[in-house]
C-alpha atoms as a PDB file:
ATOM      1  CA  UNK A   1      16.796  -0.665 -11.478  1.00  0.00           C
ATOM      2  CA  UNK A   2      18.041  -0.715  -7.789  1.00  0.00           C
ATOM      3  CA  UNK A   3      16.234  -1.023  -4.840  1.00  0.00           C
ATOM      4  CA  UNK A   4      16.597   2.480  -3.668  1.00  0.00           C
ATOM      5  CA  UNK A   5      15.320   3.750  -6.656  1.00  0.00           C
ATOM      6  CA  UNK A   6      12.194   1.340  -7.119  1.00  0.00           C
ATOM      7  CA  UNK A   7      11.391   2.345  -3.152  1.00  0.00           C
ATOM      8  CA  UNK A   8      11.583   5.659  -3.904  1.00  0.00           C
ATOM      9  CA  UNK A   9       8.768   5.139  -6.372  1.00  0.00           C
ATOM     10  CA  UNK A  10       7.268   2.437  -4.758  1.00  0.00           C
ATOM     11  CA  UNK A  11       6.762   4.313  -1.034  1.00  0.00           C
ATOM     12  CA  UNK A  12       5.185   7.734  -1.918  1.00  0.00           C
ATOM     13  CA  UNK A  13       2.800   5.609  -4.430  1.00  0.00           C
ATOM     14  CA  UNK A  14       1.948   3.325  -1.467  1.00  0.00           C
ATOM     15  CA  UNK A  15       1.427   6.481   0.645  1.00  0.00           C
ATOM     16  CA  UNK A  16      -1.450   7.950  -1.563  1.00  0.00           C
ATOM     17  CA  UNK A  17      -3.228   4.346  -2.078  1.00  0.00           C
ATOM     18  CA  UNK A  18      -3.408   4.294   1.845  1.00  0.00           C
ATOM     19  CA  UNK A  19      -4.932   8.394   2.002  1.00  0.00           C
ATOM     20  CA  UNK A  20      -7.047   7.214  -0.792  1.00  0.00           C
ATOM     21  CA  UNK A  21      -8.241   4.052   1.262  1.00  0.00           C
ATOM     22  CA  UNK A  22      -8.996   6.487   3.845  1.00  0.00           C
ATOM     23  CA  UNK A  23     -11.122   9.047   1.759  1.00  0.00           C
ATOM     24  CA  UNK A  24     -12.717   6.322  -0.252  1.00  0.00           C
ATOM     25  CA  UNK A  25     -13.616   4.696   3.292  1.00  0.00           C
ATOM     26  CA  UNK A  26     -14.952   7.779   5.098  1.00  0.00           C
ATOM     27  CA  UNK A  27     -16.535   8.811   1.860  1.00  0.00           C
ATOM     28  CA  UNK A  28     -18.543   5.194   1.579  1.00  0.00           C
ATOM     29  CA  UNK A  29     -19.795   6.269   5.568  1.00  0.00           C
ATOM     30  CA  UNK A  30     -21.011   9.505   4.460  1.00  0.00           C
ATOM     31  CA  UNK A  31     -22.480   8.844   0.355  1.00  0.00           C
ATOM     32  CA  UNK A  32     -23.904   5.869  -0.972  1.00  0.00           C
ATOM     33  CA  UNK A  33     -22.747   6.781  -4.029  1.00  0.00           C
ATOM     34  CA  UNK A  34     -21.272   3.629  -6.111  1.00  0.00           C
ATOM     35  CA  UNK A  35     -18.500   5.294  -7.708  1.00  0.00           C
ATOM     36  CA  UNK A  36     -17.291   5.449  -4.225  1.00  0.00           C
ATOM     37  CA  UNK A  37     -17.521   2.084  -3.251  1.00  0.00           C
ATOM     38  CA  UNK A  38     -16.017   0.965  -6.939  1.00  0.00           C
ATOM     39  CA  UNK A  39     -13.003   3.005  -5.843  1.00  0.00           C
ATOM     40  CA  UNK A  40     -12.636   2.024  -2.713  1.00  0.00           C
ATOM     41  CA  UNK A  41     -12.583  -1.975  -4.306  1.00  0.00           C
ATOM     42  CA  UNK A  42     -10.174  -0.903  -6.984  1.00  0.00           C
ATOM     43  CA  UNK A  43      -8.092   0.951  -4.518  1.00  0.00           C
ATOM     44  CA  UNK A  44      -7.875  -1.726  -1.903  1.00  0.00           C
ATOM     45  CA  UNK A  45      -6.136  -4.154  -4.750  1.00  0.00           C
ATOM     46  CA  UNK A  46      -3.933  -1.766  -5.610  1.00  0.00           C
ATOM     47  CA  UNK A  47      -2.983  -1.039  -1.886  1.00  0.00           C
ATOM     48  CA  UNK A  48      -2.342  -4.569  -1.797  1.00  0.00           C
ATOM     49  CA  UNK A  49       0.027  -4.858  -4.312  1.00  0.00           C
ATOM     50  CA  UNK A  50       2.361  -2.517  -3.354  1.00  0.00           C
ATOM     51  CA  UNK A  51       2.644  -3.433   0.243  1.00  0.00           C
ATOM     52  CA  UNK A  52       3.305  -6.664  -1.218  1.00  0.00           C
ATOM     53  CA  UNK A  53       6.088  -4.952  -3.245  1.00  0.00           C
ATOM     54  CA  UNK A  54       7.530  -2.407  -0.838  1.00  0.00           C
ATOM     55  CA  UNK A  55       7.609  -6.281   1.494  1.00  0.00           C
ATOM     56  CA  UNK A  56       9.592  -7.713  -1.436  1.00  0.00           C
ATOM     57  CA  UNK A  57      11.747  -4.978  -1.681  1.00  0.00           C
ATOM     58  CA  UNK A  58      12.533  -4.762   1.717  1.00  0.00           C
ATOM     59  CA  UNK A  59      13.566  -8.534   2.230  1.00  0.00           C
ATOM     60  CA  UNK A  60      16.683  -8.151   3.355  1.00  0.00           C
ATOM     61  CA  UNK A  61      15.656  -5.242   6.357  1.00  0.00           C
ATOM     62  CA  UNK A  62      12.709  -7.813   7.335  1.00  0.00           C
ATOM     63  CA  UNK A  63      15.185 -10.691   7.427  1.00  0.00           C
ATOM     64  CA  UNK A  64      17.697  -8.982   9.835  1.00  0.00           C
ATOM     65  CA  UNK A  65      14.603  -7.455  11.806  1.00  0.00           C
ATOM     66  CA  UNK A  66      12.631 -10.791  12.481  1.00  0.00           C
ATOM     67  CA  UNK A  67      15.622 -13.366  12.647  1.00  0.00           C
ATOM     68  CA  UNK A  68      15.393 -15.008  15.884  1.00  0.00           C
ATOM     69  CA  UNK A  69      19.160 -14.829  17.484  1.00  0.00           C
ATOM     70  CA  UNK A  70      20.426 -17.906  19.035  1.00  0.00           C
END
C-alpha cells in the first residue's frame, strides 16, 4: 500500500484516539468510574502507536523539515 493511502487511514484514526484522550481525560475529572480510567490507559497506547506510525510515515517530510542546512 502507498503512503498516501496508509495516511489517509492512519490520520483520521489518529484524530479520534486524540478526541477520545480528551473525553476519557475530562471524563476521569468528573467520574471515578473505572471503566473510564481503563479507557483512558487503553486509549493512550493506542494514541501512541499511531503517532509513532503517522512519524514513520512521514519520514521523508520530517527529514527535509529538521535537516540543518549548511
Amino acid at each position: 500500500m502507498r503512503t498516501n493511502a496508509l495516511l489517509k487511514i492512519v490520520n483520521p484514526l489518529l484524530f479520534l484516539a486524540l478526541l477520545l484522550q480528551a473525553i476519557t481525560g475530562l471524563g476521569m475529572m468528573l467520574f471515578e468510574w473505572e471503566a473510564v480510567h481503563e479507557l483512558h490507559e487503553v486509549g493512550g497506547i493506542v494514541f501512541v502507536l499511531l503517532a509513532a506510525t503517522h512519524l514513520l510515515l512521514n519520514r521523508r517530510w520530517f527529514r527535509a523539515a529538521y535537516r540543518r542546512r549548511a
